[in-house]
C-alpha atoms as a PDB file:
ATOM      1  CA  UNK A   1      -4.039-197.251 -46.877  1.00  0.00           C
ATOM      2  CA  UNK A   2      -1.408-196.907 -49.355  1.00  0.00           C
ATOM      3  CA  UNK A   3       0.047-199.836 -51.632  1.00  0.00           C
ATOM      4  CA  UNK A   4       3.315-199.603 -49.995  1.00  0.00           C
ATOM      5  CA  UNK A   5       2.281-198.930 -46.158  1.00  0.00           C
ATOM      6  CA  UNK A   6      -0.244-202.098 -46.849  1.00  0.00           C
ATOM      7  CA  UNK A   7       2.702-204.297 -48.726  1.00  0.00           C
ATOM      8  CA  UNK A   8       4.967-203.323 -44.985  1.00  0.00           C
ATOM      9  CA  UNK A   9       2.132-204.274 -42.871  1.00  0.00           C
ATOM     10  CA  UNK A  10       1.440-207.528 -44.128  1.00  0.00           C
ATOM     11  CA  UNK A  11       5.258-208.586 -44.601  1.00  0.00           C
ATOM     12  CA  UNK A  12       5.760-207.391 -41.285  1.00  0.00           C
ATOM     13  CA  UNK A  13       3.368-209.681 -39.979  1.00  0.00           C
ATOM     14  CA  UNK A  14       1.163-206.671 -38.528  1.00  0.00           C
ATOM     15  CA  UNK A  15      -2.576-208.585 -40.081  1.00  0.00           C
ATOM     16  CA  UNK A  16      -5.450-208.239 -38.071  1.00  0.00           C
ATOM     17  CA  UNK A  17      -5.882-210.941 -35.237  1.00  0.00           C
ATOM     18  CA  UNK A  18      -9.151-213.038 -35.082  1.00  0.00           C
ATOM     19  CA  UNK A  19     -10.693-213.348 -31.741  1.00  0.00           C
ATOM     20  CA  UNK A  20      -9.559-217.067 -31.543  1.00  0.00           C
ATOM     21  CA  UNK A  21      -5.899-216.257 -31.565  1.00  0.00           C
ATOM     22  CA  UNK A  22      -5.994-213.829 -28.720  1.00  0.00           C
ATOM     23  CA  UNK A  23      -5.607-214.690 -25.582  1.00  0.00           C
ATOM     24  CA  UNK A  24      -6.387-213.516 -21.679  1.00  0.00           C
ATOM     25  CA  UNK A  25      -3.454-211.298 -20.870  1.00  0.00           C
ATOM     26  CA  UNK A  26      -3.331-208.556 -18.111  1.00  0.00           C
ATOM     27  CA  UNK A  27      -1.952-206.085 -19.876  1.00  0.00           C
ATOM     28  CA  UNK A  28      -4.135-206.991 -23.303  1.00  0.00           C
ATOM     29  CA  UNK A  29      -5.101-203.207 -24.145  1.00  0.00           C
ATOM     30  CA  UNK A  30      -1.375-201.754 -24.315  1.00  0.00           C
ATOM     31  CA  UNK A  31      -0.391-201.062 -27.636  1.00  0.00           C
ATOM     32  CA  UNK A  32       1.263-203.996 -29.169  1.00  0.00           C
ATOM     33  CA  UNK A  33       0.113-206.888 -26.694  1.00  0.00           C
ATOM     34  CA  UNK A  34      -1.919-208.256 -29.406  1.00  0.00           C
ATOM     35  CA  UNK A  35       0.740-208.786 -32.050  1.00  0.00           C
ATOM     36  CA  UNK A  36       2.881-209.735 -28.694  1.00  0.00           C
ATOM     37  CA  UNK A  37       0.214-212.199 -27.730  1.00  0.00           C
ATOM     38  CA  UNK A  38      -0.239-213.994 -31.282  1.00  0.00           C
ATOM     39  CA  UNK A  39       3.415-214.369 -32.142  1.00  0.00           C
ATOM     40  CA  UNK A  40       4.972-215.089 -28.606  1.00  0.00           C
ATOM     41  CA  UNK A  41       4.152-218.919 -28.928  1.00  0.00           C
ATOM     42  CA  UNK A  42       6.472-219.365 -26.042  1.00  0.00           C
ATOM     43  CA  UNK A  43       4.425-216.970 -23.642  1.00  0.00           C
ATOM     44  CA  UNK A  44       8.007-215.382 -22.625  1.00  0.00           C
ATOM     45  CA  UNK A  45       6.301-211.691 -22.749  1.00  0.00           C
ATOM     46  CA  UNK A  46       9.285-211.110 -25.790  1.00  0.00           C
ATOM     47  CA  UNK A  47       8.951-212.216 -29.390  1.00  0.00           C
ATOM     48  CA  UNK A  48      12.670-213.902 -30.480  1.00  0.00           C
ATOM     49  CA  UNK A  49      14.202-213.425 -34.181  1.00  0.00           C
ATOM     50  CA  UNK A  50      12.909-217.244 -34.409  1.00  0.00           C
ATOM     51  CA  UNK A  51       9.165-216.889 -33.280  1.00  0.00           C
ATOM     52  CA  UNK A  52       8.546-213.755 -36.025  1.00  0.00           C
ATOM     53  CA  UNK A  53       9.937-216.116 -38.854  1.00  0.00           C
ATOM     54  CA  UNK A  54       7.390-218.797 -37.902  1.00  0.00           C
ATOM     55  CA  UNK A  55       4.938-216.009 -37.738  1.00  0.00           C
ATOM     56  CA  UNK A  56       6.532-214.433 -41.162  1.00  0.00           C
ATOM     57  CA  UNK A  57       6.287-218.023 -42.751  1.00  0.00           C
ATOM     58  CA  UNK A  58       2.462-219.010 -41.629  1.00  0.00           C
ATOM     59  CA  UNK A  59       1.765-214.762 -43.014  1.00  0.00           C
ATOM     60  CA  UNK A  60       3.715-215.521 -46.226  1.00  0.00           C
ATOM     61  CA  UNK A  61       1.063-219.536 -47.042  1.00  0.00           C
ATOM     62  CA  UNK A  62      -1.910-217.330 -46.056  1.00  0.00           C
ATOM     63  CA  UNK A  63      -0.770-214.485 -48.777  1.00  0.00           C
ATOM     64  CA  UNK A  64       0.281-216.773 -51.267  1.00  0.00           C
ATOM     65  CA  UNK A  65      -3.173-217.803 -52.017  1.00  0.00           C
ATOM     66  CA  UNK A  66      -2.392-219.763 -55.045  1.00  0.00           C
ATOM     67  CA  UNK A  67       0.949-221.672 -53.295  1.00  0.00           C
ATOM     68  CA  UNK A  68       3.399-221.115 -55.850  1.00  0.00           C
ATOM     69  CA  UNK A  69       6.031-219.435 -53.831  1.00  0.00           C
ATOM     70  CA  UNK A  70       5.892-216.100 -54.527  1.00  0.00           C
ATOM     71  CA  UNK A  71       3.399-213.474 -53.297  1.00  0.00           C
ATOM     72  CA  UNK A  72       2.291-211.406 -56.451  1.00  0.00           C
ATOM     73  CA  UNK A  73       0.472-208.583 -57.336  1.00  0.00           C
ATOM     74  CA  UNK A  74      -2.726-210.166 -57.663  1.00  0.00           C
ATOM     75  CA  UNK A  75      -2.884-211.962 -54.205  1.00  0.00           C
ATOM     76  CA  UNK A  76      -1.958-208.493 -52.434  1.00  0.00           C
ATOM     77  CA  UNK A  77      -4.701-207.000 -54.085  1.00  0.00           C
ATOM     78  CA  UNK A  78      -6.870-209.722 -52.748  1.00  0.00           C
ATOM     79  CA  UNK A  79      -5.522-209.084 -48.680  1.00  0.00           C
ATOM     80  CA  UNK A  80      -6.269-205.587 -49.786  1.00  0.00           C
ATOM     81  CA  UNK A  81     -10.136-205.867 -50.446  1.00  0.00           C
ATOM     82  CA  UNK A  82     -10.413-208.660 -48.063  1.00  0.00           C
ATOM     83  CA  UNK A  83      -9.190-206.040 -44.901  1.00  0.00           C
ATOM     84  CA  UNK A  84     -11.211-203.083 -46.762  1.00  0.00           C
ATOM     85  CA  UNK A  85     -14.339-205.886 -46.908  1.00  0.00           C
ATOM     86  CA  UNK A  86     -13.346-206.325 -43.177  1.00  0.00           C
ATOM     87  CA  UNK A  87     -13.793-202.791 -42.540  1.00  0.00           C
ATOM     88  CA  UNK A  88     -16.640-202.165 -44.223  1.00  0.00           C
ATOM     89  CA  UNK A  89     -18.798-204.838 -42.108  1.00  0.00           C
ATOM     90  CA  UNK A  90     -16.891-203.534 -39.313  1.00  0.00           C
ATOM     91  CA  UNK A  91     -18.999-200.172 -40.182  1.00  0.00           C
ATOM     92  CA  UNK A  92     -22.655-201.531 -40.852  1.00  0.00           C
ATOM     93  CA  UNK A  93     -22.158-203.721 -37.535  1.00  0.00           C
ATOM     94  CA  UNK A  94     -21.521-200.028 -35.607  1.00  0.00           C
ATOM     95  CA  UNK A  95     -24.342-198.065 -37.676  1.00  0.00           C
ATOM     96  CA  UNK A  96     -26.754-201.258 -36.458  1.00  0.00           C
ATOM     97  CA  UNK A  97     -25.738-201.651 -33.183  1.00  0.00           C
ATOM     98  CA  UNK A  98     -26.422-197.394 -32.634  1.00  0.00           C
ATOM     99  CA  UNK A  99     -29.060-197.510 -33.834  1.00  0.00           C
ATOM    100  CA  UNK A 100     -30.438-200.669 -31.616  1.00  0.00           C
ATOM    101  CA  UNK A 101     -29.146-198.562 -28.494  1.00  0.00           C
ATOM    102  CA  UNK A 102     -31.133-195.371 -29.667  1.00  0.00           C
ATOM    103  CA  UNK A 103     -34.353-196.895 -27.788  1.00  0.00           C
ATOM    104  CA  UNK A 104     -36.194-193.748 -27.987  1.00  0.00           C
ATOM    105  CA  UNK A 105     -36.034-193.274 -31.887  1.00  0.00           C
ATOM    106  CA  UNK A 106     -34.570-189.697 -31.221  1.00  0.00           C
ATOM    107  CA  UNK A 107     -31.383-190.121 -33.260  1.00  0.00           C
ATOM    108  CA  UNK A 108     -29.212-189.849 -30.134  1.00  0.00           C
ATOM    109  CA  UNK A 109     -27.139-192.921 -28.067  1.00  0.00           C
ATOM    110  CA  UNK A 110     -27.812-191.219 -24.257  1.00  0.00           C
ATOM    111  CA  UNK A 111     -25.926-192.346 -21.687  1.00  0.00           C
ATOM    112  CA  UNK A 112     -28.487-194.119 -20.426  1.00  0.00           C
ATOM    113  CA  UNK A 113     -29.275-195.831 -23.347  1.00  0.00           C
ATOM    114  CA  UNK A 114     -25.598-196.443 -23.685  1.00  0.00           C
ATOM    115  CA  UNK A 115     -25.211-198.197 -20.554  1.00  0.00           C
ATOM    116  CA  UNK A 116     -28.319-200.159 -20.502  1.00  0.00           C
ATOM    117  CA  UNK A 117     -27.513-202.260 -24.171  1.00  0.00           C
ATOM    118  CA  UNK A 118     -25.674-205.397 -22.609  1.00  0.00           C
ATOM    119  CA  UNK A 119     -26.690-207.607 -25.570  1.00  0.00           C
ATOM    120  CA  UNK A 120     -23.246-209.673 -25.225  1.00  0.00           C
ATOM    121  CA  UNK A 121     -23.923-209.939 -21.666  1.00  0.00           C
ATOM    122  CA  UNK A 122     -27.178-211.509 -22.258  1.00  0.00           C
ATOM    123  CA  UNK A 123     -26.322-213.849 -24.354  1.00  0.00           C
ATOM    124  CA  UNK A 124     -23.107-214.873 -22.017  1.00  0.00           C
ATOM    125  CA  UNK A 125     -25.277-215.578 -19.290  1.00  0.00           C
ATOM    126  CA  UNK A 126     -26.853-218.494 -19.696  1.00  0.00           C
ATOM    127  CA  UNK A 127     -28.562-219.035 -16.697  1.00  0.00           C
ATOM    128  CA  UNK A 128     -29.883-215.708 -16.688  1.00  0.00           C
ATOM    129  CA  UNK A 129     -28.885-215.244 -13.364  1.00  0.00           C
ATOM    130  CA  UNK A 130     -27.607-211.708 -14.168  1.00  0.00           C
ATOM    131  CA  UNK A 131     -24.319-212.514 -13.074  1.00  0.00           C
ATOM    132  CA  UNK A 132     -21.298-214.334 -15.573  1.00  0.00           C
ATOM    133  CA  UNK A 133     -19.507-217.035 -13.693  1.00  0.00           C
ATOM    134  CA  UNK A 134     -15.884-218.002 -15.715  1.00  0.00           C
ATOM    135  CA  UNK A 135     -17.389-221.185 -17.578  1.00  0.00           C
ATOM    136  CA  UNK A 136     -20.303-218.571 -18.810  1.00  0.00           C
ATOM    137  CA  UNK A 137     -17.597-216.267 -20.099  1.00  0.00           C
ATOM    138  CA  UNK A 138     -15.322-218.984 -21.474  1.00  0.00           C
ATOM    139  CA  UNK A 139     -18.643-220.553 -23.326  1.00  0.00           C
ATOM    140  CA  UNK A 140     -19.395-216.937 -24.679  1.00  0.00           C
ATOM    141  CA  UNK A 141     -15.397-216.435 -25.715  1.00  0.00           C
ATOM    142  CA  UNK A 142     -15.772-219.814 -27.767  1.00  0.00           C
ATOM    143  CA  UNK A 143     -19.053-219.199 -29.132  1.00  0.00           C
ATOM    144  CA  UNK A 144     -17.413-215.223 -30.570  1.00  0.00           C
ATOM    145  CA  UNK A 145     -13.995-216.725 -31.733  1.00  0.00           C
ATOM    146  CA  UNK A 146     -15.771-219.470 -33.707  1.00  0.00           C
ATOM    147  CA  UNK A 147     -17.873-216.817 -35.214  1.00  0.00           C
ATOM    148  CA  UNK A 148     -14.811-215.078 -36.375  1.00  0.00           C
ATOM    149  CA  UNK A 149     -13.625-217.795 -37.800  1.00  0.00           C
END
């Protein structure tokens, strides 16, 4: 991403979420409901001139690493590697978890294969009753987010 483009994001308060600050929503995959769902403390469905400064405000502490007011050079080039760091565990985690699904060795994720690597699942239900009751999910939520974090 491009100095400038990055510099926009980040002022415009458009950081990655972490899996704590989301929440349940029904329409959660339409474009935007994330950024909707962190910054719409008020859980109107609309984010107000007054709920994007808070969000603005807590963006602007976490960039200004060093708390002197001002967001330099330095601590943009430190969001910078920390989202391309992001990224780049983002990557190995894909390249390990295909190749965990390839069960045959053949170099190829078949549907099959696809379809039958549930590891979240597992680990979600608890009582390994093969089925995930709400309290199983909400456990398996927590025990993500606090990951994340």
């Amino acid at each position: 991403m491009k100095r400038p483009a990055l510099i926009a994001a980040l002022l415009l308060g458009f950081a990655p979420l972490s899996a704590a600050q989301a929440q349940d929503h029904p329409n959660k995959d339409m474009p935007g409901q994330r950024i909707l769902q962190r910054i719409d403390t008020n859980g109107d469905g609309l984010i107000s001139k007054d709920e994007m400064k808070v969000a603005r405000e807590h963006l602007f502490k976490k960039l200004d690493r060093n708390g002197d007011g001002v967001i330099d050079e330095n601590e943009v080039e430190s969001a910078r590697q920390a989202i391309k760091d992001r990224a780049e565990v983002a990557q190995a985690r894909a390249g390990n978890r295909w190749r965990r699904m390839d069960t045959n060795g053949d170099g190829k994720v078949s549907e099959e294969e696809f379809t039958a690597s549930m590891p979240l699942f597992e680990i979600a239900d608890r009582n390994g009753d093969g089925k995930l009751s709400a309290n199983e999910i909400a456990t398996a939520r927590k025990l993500v987010s606090d990951r994340a974090n």
